[in-house]
Protein backbone atom coordinates (compact mmCIF):
# COMPACT_ATOMS: atom_id res chain seq x y z
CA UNK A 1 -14.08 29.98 -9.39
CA UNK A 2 -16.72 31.28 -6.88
CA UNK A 3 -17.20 27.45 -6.01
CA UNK A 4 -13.61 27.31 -5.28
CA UNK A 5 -13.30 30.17 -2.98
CA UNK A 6 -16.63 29.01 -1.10
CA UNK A 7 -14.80 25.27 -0.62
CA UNK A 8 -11.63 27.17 0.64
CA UNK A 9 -13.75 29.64 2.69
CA UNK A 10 -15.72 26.89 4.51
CA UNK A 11 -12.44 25.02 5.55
CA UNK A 12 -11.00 27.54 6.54
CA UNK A 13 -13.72 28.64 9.08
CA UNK A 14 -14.10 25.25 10.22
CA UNK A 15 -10.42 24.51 11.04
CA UNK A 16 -10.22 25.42 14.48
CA UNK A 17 -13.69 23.78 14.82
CA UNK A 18 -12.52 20.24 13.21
CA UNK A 19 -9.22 20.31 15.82
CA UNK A 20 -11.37 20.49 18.66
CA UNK A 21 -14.33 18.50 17.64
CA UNK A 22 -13.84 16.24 14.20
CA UNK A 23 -17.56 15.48 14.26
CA UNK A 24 -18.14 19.11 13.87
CA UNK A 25 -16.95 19.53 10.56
CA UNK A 26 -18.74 19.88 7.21
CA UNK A 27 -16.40 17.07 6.10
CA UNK A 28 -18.55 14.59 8.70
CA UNK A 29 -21.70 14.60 6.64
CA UNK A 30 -19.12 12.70 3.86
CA UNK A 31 -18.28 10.04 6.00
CA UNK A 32 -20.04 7.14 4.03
CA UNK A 33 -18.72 8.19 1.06
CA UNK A 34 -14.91 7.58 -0.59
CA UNK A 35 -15.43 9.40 -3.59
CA UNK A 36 -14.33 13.10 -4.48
CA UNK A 37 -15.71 15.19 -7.23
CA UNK A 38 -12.49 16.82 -9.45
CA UNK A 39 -13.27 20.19 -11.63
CA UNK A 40 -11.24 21.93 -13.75
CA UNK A 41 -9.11 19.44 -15.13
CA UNK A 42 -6.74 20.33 -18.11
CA UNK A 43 -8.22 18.21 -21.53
CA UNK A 44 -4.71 16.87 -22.00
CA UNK A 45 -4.53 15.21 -18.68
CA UNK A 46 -5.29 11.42 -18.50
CA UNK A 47 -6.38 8.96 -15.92
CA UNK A 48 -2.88 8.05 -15.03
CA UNK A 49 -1.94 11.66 -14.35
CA UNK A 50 -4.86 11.97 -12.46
CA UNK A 51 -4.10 9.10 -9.91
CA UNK A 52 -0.67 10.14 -9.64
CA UNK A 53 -1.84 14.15 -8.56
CA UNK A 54 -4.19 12.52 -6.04
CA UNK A 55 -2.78 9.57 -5.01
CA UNK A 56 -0.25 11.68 -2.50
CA UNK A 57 -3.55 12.14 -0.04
CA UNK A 58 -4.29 7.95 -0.12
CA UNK A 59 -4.42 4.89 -2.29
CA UNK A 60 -6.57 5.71 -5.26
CA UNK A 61 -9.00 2.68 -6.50
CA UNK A 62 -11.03 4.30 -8.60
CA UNK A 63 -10.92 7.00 -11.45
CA UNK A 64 -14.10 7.83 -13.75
CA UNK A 65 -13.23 10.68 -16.19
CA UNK A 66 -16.45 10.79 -18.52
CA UNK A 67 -15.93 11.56 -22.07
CA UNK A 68 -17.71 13.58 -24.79
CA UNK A 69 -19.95 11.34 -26.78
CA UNK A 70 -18.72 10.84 -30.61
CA UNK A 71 -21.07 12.58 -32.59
CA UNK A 72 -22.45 10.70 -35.59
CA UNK A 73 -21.45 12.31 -38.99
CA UNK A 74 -24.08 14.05 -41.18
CA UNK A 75 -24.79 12.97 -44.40
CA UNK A 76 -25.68 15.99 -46.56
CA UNK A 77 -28.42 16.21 -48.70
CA UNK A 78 -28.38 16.48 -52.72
CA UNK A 79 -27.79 20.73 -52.99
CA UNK A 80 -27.41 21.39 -49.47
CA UNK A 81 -23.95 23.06 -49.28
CA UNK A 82 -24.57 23.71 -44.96
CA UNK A 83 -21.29 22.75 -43.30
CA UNK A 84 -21.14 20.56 -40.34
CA UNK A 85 -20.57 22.59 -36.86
CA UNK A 86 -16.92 22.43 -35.52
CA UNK A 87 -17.20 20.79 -32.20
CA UNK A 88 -15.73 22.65 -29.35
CA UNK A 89 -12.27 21.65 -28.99
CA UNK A 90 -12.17 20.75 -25.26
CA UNK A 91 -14.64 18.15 -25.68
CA UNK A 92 -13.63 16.92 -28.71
CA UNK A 93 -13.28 13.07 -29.41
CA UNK A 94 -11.28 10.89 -27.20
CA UNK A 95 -10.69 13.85 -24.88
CA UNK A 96 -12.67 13.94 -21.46
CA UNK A 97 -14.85 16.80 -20.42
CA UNK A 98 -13.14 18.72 -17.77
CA UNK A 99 -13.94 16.84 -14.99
CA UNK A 100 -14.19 13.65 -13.00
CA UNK A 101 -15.09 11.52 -10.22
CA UNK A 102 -12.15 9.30 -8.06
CA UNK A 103 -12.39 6.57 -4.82
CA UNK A 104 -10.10 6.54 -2.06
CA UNK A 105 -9.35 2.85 -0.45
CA UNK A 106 -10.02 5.03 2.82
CA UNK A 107 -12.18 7.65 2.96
CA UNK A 108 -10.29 9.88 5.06
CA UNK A 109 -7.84 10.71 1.98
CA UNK A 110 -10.84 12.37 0.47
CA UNK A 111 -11.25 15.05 3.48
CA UNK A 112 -7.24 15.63 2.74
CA UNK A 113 -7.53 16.17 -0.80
CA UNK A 114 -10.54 18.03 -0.36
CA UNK A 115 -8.65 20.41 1.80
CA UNK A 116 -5.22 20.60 0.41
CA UNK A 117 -6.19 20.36 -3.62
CA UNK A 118 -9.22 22.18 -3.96
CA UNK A 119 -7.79 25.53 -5.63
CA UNK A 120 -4.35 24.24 -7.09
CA UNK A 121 -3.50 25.12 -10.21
CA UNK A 122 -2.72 22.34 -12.66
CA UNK A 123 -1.61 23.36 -16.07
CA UNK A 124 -3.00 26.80 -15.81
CA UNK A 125 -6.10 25.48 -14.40
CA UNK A 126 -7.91 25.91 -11.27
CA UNK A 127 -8.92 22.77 -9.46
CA UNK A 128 -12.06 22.44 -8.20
CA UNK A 129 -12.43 19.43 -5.41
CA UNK A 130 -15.71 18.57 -3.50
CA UNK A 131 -17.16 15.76 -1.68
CA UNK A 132 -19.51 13.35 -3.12
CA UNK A 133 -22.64 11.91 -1.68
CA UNK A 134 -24.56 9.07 -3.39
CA UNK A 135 -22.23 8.11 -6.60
CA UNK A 136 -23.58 5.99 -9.05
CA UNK A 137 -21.06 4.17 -11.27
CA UNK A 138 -21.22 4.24 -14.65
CA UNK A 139 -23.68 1.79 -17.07
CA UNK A 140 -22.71 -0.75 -19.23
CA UNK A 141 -23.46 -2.16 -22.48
CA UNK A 142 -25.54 -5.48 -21.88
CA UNK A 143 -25.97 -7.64 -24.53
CA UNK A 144 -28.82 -6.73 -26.45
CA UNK A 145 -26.38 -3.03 -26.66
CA UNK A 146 -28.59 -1.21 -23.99
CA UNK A 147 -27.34 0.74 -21.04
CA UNK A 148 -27.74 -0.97 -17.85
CA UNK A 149 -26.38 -0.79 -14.17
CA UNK A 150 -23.42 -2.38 -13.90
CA UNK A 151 -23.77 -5.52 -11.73
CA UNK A 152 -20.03 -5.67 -9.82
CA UNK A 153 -18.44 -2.25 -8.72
CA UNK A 154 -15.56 -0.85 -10.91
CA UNK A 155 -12.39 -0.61 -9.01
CA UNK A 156 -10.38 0.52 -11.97
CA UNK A 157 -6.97 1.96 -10.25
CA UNK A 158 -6.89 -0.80 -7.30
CA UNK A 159 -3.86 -2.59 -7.75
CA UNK A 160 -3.17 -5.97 -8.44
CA UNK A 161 -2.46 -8.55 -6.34
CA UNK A 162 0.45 -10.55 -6.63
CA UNK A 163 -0.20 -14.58 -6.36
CA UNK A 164 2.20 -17.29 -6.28
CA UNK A 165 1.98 -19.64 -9.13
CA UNK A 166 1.47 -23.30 -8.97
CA UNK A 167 4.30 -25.23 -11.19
CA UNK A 168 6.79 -22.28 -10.70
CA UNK A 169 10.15 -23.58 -9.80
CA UNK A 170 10.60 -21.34 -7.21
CA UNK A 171 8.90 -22.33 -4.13
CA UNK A 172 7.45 -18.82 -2.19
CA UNK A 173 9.79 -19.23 0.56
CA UNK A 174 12.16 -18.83 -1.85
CA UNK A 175 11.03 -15.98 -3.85
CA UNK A 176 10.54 -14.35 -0.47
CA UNK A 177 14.17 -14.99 0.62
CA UNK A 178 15.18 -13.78 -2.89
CA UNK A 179 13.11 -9.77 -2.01
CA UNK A 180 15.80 -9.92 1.53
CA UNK A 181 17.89 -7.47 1.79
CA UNK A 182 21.30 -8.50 0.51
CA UNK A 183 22.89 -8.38 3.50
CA UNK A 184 20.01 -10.76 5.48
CA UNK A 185 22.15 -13.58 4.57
CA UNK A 186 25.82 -12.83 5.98
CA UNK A 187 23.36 -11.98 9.29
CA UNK A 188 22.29 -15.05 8.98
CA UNK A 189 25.42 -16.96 8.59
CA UNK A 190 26.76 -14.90 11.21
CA UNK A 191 24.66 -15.90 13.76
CA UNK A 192 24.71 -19.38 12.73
CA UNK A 193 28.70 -19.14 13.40
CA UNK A 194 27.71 -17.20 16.79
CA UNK A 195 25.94 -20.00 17.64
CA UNK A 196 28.19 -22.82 16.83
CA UNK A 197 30.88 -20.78 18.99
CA UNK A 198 28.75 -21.02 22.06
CA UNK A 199 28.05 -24.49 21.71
CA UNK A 200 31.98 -25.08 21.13
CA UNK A 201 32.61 -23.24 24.48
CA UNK A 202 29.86 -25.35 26.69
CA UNK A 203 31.24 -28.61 25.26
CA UNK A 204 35.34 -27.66 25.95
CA UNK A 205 33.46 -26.28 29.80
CA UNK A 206 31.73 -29.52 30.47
CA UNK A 207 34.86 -31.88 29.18
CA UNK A 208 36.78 -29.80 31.77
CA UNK A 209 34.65 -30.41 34.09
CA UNK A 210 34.47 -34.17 33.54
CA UNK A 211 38.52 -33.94 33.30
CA UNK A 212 38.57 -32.22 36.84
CA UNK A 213 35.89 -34.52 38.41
CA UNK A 214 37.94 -37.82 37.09
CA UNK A 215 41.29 -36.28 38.19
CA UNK A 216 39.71 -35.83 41.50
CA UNK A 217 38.43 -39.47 41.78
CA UNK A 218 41.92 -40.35 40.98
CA UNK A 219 43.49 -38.58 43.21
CA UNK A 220 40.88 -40.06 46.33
CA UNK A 221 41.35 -43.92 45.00
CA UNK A 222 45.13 -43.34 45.47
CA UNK A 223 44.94 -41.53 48.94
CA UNK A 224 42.39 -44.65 49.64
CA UNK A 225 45.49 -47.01 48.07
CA UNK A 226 48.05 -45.68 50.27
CA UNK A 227 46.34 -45.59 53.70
CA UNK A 228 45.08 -49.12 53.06
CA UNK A 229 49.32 -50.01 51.90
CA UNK A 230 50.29 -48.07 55.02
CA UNK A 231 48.09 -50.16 57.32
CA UNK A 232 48.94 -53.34 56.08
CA UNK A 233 52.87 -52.50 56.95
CA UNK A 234 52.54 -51.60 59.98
CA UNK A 235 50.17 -54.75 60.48
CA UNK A 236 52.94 -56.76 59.57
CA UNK A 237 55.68 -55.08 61.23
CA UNK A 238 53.48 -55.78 64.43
């Protein structure tokens, strides 16, 4: 709890200092680092739960909650009546200890949950949130059984990616079209009709135009027709 209060303490102090200068902040010395120490988890809790307290600060990628090791079972002795110790029942088997490390995809999430979750209750528990500076992930069983460094990172919580697959009979555009919103298509349609409307009216503007032009050529040839009759009367009136 005295951890806690420190955390809250320091941010608190530093607030004013952090609007006016980011750099300035505690949280700066953290800046290489996505991950975020969690204390004071409730035993009942899972990983799931986890992600879904802490994913409201950022997209969570990662989630390590380390678990109590199962403790091999004694095998008594001819006479010996002593009775195996109960384990203590947070830690007991399949349950994790009370704490945990998680990852950020960015690693600014981690100075928001650091400031807005260290100290919230969860199940009667206090929550105790810190930075973390050099994580190691867990090792891994190699094949000879033995413990070794794990040779890719473990991004347990990223999610997946979705691929399209090849011999599907959708084609992608149209499993995109088919995510639309329903009412994409009557826009579509609607425009198309728009369109189609506008071309209508240029094509009935032009053929009046033509109409006009040809009406007007008409109308010359016979003004031509009748000056050329007129002459030829009076040429033979003469």
């Amino acid at each position: 709890m005295n951890v806690v209060r420190e955390i809250t303490r320091i941010n608190q102090a530093e607030l004013d200092i952090a609007l006016r200068n980011p750099s300035a902040s505690w949280h700066a010395q953290y800046s290489d680092s996505a991950y975020i120490f969690i204390g004071g988890l409730p035993y009942d809790l899972t990983e799931g739960d986890v992600i879904t307290i802490f994913s409201q600060y950022g997209e969570v990628v990662d989630v390590n909650l380390p678990r109590a090791q199962s403790q091999p079972s004694r095998s008594q002795g001819s006479g010996s009546k002593e009775e195996p110790k109960p384990e203590p029942e947070p830690v007991g088997k399949g349950k994790h200890r009370g704490f945990g490390f998680l990852m950020y995809q960015d690693q600014r999430s981690t100075v928001l949950a650091v400031d807005n979750l260290n100290g919230a209750v969860v199940l009667g528990r206090t929550l105790r949130v810190d930075h973390v500076a050099g994580y190691k992930q867990p090792k891994v069983k190699g094949q000879h059984g033995l413990l070794a460094e794990a040779e890719s990172k473990s991004l347990n919580a990223m999610p997946q990616l979705i691929r399209h697959l090849e011999g599907t009979d959708a084609e992608p555009e149209e499993q995109q079209r088919g995510l639309e919103d329903p009412m994409a298509n009557y826009f579509r349609q609607r425009r198309k009709e728009e369109r189609a409307s506008i071309r209508a009216e240029r094509e009935a503007k032009r053929r009046r135009r033509e109409e006009r032009g040809s009406s007007s050529r008409r109308y010359k040839d016979d003004k031509r027709q009748e000056k050329r009759h007129g002459s030829l009367r009076r040429q033979s009136s003469d």
